[in-house]
N, C-alpha and C. Protein backbone atom coordinates (compact mmCIF):
# COMPACT_ATOMS: atom_id res chain seq x y z
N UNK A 1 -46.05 0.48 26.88
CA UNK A 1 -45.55 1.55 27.71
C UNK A 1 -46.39 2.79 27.42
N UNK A 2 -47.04 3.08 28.46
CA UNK A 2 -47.61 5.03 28.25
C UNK A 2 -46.49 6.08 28.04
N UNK A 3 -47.48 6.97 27.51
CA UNK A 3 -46.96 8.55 27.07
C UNK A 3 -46.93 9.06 28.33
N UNK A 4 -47.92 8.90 29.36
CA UNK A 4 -48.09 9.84 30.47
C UNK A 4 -46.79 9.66 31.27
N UNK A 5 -45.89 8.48 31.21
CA UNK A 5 -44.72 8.70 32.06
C UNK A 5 -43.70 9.23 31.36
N UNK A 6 -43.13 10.29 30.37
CA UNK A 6 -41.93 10.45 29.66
C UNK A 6 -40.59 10.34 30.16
N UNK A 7 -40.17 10.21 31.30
CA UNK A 7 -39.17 10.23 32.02
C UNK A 7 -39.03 8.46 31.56
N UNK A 8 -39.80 7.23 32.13
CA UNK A 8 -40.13 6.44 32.06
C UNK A 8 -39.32 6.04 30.35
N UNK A 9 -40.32 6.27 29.59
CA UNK A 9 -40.44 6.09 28.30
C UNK A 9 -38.64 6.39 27.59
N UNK A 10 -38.78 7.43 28.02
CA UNK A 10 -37.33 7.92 27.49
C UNK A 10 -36.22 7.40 28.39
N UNK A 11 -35.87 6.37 29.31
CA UNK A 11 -34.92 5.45 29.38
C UNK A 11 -34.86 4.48 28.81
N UNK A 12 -36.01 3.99 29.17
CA UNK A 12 -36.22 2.59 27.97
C UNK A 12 -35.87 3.05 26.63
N UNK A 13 -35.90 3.95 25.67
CA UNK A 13 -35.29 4.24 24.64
C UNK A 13 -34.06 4.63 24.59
N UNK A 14 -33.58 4.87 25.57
CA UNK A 14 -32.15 5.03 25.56
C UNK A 14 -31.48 4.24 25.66
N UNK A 15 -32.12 3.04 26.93
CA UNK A 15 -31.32 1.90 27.08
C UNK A 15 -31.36 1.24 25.66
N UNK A 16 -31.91 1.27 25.03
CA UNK A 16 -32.29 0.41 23.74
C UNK A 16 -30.98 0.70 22.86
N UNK A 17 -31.12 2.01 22.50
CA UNK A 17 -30.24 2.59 21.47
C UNK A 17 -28.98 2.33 21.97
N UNK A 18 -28.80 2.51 23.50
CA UNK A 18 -27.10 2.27 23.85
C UNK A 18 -26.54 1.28 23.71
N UNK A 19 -27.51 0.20 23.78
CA UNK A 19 -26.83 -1.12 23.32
C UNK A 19 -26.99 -1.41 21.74
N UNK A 20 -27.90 -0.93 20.61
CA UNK A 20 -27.27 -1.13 19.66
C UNK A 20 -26.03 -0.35 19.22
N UNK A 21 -26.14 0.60 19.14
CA UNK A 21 -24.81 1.83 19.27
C UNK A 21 -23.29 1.05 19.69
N UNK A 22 -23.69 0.17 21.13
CA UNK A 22 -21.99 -0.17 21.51
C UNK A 22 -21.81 -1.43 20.65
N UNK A 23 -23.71 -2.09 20.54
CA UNK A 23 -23.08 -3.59 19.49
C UNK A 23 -22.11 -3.10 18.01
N UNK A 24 -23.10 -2.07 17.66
CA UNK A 24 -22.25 -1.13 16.45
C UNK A 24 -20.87 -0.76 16.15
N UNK A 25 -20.61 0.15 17.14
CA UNK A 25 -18.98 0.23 17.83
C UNK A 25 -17.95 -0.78 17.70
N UNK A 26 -18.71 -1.89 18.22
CA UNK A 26 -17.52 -2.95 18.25
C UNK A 26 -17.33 -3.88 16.65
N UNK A 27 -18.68 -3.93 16.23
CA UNK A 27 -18.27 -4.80 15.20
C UNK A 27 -17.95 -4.02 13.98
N UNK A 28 -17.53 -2.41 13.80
CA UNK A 28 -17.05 -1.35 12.88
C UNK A 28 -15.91 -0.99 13.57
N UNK A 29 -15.34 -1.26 15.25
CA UNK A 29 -13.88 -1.07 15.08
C UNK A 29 -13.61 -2.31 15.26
N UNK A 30 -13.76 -3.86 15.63
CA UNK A 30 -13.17 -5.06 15.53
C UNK A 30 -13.53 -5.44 13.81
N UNK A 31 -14.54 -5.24 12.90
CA UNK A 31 -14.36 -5.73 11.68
C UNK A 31 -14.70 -4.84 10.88
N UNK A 32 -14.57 -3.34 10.92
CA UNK A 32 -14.44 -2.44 10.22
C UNK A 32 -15.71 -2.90 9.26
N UNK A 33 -16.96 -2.69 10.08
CA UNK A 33 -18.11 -3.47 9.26
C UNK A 33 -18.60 -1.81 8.49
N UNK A 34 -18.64 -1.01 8.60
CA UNK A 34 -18.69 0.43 8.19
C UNK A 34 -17.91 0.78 6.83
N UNK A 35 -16.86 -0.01 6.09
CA UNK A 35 -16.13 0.27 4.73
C UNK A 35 -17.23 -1.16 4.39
N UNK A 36 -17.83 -1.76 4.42
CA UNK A 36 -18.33 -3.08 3.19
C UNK A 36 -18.95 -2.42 2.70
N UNK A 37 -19.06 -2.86 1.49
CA UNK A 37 -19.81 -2.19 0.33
C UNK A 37 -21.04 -3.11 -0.16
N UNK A 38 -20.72 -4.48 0.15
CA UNK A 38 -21.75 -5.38 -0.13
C UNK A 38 -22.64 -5.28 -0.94
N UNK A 39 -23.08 -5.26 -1.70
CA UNK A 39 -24.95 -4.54 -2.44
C UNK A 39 -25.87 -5.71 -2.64
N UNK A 40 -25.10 -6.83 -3.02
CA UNK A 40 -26.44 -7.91 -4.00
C UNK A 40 -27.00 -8.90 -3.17
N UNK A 41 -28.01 -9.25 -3.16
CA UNK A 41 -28.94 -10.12 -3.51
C UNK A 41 -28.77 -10.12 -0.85
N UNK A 42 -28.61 -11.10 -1.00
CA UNK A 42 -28.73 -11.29 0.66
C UNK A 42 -27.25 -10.85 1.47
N UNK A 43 -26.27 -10.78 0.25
CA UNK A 43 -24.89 -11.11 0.80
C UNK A 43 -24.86 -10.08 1.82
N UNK A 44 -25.40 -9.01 2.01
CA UNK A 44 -24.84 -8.31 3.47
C UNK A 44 -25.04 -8.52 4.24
N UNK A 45 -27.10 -8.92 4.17
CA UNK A 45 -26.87 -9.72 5.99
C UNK A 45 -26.23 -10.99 6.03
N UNK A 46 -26.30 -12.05 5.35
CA UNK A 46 -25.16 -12.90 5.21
C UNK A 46 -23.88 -12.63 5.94
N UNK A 47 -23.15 -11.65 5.43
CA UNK A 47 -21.86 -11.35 6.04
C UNK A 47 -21.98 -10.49 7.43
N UNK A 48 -23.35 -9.81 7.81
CA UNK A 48 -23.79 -9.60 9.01
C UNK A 48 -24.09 -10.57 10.20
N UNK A 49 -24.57 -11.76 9.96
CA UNK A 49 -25.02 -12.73 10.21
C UNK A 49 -23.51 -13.31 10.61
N UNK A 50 -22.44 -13.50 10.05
CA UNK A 50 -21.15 -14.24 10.18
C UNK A 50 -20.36 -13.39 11.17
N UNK A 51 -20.88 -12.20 10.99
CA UNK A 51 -19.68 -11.23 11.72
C UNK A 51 -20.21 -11.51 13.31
N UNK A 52 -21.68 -11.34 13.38
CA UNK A 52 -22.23 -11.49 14.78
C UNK A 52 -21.70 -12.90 15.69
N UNK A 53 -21.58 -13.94 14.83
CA UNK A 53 -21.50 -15.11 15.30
C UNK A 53 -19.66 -15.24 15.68
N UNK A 54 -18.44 -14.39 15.00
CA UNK A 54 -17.27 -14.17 14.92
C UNK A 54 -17.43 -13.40 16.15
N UNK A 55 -18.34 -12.56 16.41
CA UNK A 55 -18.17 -11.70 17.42
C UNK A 55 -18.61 -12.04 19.16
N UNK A 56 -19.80 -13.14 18.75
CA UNK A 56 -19.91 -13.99 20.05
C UNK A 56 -18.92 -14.79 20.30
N UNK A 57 -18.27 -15.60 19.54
CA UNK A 57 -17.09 -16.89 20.01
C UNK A 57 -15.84 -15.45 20.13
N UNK A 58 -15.43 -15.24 20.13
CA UNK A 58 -14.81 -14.07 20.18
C UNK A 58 -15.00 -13.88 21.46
N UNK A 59 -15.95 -12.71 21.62
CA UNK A 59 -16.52 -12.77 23.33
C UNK A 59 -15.93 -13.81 23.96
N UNK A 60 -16.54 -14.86 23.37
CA UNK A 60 -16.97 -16.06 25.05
C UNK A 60 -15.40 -16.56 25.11
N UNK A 61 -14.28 -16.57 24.35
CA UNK A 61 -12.95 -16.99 25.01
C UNK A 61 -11.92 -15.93 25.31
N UNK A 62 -12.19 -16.52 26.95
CA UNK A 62 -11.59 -15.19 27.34
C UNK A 62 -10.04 -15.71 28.08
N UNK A 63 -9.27 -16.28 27.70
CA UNK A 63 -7.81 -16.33 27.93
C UNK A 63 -7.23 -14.98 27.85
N UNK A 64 -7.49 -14.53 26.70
CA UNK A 64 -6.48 -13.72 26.36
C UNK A 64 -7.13 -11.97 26.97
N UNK A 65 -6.36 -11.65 27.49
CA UNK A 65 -7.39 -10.55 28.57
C UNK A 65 -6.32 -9.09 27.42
N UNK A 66 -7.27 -8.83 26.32
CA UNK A 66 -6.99 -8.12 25.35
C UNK A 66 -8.52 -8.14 24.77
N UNK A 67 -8.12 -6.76 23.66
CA UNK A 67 -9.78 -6.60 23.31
C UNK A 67 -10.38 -7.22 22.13
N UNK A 68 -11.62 -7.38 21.86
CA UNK A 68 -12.47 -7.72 20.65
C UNK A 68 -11.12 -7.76 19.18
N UNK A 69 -10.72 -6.94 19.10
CA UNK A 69 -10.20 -6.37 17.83
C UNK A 69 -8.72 -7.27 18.02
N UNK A 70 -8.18 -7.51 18.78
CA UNK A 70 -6.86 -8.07 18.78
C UNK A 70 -7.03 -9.50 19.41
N UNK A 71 -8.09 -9.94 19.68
CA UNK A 71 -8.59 -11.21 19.46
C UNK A 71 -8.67 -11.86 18.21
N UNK A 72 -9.38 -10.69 17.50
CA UNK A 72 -9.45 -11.34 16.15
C UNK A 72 -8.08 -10.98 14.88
N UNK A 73 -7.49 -10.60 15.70
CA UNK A 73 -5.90 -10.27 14.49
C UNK A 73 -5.09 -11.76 14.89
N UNK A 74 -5.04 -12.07 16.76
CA UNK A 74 -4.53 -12.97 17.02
C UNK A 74 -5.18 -14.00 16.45
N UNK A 75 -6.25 -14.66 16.31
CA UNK A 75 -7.24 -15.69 15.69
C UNK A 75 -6.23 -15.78 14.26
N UNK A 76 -6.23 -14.51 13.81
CA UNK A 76 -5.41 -14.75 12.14
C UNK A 76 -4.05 -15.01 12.23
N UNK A 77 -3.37 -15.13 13.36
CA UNK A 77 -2.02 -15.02 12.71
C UNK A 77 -1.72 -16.14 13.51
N UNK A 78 -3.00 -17.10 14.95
CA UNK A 78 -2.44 -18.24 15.10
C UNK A 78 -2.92 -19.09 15.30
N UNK A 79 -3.16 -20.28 14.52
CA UNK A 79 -4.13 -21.62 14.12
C UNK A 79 -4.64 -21.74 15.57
N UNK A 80 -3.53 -22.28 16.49
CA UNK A 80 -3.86 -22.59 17.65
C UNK A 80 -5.18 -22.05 18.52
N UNK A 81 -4.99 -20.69 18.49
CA UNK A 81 -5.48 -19.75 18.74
C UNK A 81 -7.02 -19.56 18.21
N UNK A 82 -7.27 -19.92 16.83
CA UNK A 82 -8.13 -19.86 16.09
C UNK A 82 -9.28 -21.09 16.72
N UNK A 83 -8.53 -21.94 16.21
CA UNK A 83 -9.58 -23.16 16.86
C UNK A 83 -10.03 -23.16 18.30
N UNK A 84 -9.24 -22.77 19.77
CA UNK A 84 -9.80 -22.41 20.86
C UNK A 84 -10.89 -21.87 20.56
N UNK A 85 -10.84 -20.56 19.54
CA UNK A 85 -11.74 -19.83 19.69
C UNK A 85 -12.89 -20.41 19.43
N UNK A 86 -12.72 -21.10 18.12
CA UNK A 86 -13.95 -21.96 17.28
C UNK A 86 -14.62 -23.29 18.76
N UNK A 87 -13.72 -23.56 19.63
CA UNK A 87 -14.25 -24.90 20.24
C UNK A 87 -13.75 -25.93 19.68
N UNK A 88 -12.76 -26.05 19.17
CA UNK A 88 -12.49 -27.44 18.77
C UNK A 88 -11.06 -27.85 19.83
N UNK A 89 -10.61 -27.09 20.04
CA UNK A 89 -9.52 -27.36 21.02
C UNK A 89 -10.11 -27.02 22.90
């Protein structure tokens, strides 16, 4: 991409940032990924890596017409529920 178009240039960077920003959003208010403290060795992207993949199957079952975050409270409090999500039911 050229400098000579800045108008140009500076959407494409915006579009960029807005979608990490809302991926951000959701997985710090659906898994409060913003309090881990994590420090050693790989374990954060590890647990980054798990949250993303919680957060696609999540997405993709859409019965329950409620958000990210109460998807995943319902997932905890009902087996049934859980495994739809996973694909096994």
């Amino acid at each position: 991409m050229s400098a000579e178009n800045p108008q140009k240039l500076e959407r494409a960077v915006r579009a960029h940032w807005a979608i990490e920003n809302n991926l951000h959003w959701v997985l710090d208010l659906a898994f409060d990924e913003d309090s881990n403290r994590t420090r050693v060795g790989h374990s954060a992207a590890n647990l980054a890596v798990i949250r993303h993949i919680a957060l696609n199957l999540i997405k993709a079952e859409e019965t329950a017409k409620v958000g990210v975050k109460t998807r995943r409270l319902m997932a905890g409090w009902d087996n049934d529920y859980l495994l739809k999500i996973i694909g096994i039911i």
